[in-house]
N, C-alpha and C. Protein backbone atom coordinates (compact mmCIF):
# COMPACT_ATOMS: atom_id res chain seq x y z
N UNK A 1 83.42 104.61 94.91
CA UNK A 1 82.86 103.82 95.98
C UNK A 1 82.87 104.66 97.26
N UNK A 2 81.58 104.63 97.90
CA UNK A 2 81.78 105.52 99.26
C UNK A 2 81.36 104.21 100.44
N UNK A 3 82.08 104.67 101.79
CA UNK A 3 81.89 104.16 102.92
C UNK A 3 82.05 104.68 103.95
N UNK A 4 81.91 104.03 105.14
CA UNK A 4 81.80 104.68 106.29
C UNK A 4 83.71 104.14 106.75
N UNK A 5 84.40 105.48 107.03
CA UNK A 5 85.71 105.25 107.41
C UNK A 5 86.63 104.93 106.44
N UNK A 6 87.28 104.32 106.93
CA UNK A 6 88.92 103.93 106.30
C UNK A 6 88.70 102.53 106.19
N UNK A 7 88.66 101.50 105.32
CA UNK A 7 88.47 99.93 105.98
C UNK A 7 87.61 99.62 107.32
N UNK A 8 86.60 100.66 107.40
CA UNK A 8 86.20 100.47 108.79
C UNK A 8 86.09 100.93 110.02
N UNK A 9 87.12 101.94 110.04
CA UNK A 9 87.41 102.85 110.95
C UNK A 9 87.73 104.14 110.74
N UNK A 10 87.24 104.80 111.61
CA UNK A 10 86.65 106.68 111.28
C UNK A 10 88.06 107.05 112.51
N UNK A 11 89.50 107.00 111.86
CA UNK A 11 90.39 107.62 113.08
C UNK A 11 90.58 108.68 112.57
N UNK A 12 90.96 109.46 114.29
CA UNK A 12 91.09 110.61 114.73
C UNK A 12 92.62 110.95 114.19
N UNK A 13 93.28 111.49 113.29
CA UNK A 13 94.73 112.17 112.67
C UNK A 13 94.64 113.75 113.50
N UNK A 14 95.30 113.73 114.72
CA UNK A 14 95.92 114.92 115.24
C UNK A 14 97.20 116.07 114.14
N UNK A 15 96.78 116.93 114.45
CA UNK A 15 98.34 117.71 113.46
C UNK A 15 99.75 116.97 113.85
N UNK A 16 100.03 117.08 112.85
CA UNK A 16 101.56 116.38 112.82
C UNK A 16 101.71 115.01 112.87
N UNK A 17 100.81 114.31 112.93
CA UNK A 17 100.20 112.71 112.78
C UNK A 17 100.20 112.09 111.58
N UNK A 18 99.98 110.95 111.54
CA UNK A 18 99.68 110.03 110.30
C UNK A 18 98.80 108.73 110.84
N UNK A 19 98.43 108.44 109.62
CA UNK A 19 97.36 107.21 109.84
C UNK A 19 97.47 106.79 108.56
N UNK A 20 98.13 105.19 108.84
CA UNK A 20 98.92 104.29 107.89
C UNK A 20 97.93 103.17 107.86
N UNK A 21 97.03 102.57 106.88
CA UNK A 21 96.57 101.01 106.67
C UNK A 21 96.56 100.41 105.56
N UNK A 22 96.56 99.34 104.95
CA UNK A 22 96.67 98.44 103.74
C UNK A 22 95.25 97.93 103.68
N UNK A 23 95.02 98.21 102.35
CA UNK A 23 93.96 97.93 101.58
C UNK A 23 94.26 97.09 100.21
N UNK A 24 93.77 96.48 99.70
CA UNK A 24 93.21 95.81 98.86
C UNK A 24 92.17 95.97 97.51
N UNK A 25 92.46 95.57 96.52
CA UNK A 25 91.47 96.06 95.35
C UNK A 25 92.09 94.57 94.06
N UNK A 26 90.75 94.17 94.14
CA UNK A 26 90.62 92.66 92.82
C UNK A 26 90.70 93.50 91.38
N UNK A 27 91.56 93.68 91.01
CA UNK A 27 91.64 93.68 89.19
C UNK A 27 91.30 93.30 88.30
N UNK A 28 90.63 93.43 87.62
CA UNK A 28 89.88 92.49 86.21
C UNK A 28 91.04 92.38 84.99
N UNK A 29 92.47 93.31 85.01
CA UNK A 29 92.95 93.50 84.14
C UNK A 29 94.60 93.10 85.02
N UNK A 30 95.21 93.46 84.64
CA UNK A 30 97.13 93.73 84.51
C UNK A 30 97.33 94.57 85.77
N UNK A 31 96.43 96.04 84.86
CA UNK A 31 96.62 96.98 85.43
C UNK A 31 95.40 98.24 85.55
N UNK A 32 95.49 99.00 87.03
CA UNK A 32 94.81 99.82 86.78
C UNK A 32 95.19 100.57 87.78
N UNK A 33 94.57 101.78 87.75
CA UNK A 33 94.48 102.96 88.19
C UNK A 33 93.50 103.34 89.80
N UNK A 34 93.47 103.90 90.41
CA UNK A 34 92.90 104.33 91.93
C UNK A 34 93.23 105.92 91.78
N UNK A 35 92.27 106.67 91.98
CA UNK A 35 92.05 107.72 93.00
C UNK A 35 91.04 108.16 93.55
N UNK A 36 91.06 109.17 94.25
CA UNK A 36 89.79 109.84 94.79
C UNK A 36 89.84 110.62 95.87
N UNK A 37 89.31 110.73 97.16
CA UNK A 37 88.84 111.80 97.86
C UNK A 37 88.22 110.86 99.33
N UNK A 38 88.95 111.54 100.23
CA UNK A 38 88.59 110.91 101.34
C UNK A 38 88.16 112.88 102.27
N UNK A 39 86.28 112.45 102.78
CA UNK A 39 85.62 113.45 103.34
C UNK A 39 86.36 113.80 105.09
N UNK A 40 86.36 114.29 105.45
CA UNK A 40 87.49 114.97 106.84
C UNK A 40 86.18 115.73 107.63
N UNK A 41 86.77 115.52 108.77
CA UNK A 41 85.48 116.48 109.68
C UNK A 41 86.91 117.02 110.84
N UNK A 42 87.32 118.44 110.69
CA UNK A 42 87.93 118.92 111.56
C UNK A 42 86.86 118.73 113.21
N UNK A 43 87.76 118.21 114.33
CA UNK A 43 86.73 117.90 115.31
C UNK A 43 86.74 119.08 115.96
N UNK A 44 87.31 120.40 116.11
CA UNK A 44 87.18 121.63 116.99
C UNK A 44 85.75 122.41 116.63
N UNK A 45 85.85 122.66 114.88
CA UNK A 45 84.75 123.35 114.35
C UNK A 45 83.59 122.95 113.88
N UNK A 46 83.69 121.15 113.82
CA UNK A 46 82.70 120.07 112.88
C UNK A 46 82.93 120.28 111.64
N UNK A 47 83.31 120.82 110.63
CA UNK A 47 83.49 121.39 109.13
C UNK A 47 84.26 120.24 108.58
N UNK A 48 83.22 119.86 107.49
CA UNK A 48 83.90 119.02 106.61
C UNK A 48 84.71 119.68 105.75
N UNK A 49 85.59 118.70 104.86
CA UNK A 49 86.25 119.15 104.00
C UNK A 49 87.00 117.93 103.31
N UNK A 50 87.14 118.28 101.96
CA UNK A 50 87.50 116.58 101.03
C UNK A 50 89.10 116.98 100.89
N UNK A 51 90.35 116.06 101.15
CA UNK A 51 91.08 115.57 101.15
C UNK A 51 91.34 114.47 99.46
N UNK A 52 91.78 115.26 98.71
CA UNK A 52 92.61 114.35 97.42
C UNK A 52 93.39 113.03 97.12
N UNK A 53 92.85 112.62 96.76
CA UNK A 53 94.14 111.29 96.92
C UNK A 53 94.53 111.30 95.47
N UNK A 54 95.95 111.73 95.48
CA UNK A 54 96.48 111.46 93.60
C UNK A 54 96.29 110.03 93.06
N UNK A 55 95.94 110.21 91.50
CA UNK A 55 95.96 109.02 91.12
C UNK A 55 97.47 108.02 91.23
N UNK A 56 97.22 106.80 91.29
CA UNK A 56 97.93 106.02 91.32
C UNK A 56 97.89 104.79 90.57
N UNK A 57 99.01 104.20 89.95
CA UNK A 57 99.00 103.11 89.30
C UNK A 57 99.23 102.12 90.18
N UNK A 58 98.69 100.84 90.00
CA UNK A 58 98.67 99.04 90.76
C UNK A 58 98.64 98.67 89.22
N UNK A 59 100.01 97.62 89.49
CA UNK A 59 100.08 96.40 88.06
C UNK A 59 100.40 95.36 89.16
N UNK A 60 100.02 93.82 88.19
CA UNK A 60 99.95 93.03 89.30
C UNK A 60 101.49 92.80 88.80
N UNK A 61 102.06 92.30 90.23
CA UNK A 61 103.67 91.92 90.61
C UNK A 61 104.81 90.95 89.18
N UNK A 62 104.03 90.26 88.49
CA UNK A 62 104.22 89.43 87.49
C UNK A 62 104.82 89.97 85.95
N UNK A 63 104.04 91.85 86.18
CA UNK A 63 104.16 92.74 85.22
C UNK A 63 105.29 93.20 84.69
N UNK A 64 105.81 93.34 86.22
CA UNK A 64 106.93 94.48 86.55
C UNK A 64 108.35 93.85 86.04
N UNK A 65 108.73 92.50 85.57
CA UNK A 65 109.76 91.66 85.34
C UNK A 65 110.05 92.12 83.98
């Protein structure tokens, strides 16, 4: 799935920074899986560049007992 930003918003992460938000994703199953790639535009040079996101497991809360 591609979009514009983060949930909405295209923030600026200075070095040594972080940028923390909660997201959401409807499951058809128990359990599943997320990863992918979030696109970066260094603002000094304009140069994009893709950023990894490791996969990750979500089971719903009910699972885990």
């Amino acid at each position: 799935m591609e979009g514009e930003g983060v949930i909405g918003v295209q923030p600026i992460i200075n070095p040594g920074t972080k940028y923390q938000y909660i997201s959401g994703c409807n499951l058809k199953t128990e359990m599943g899986k997320m990863y992918g790639t979030y696109k970066m535009e260094n603002i000094n040079n304009k140069k994009l560049f893709d950023v990894s996101i490791p996969s990750f497991e979500m089971t719903v809360p009910f699972k885990l007992n």
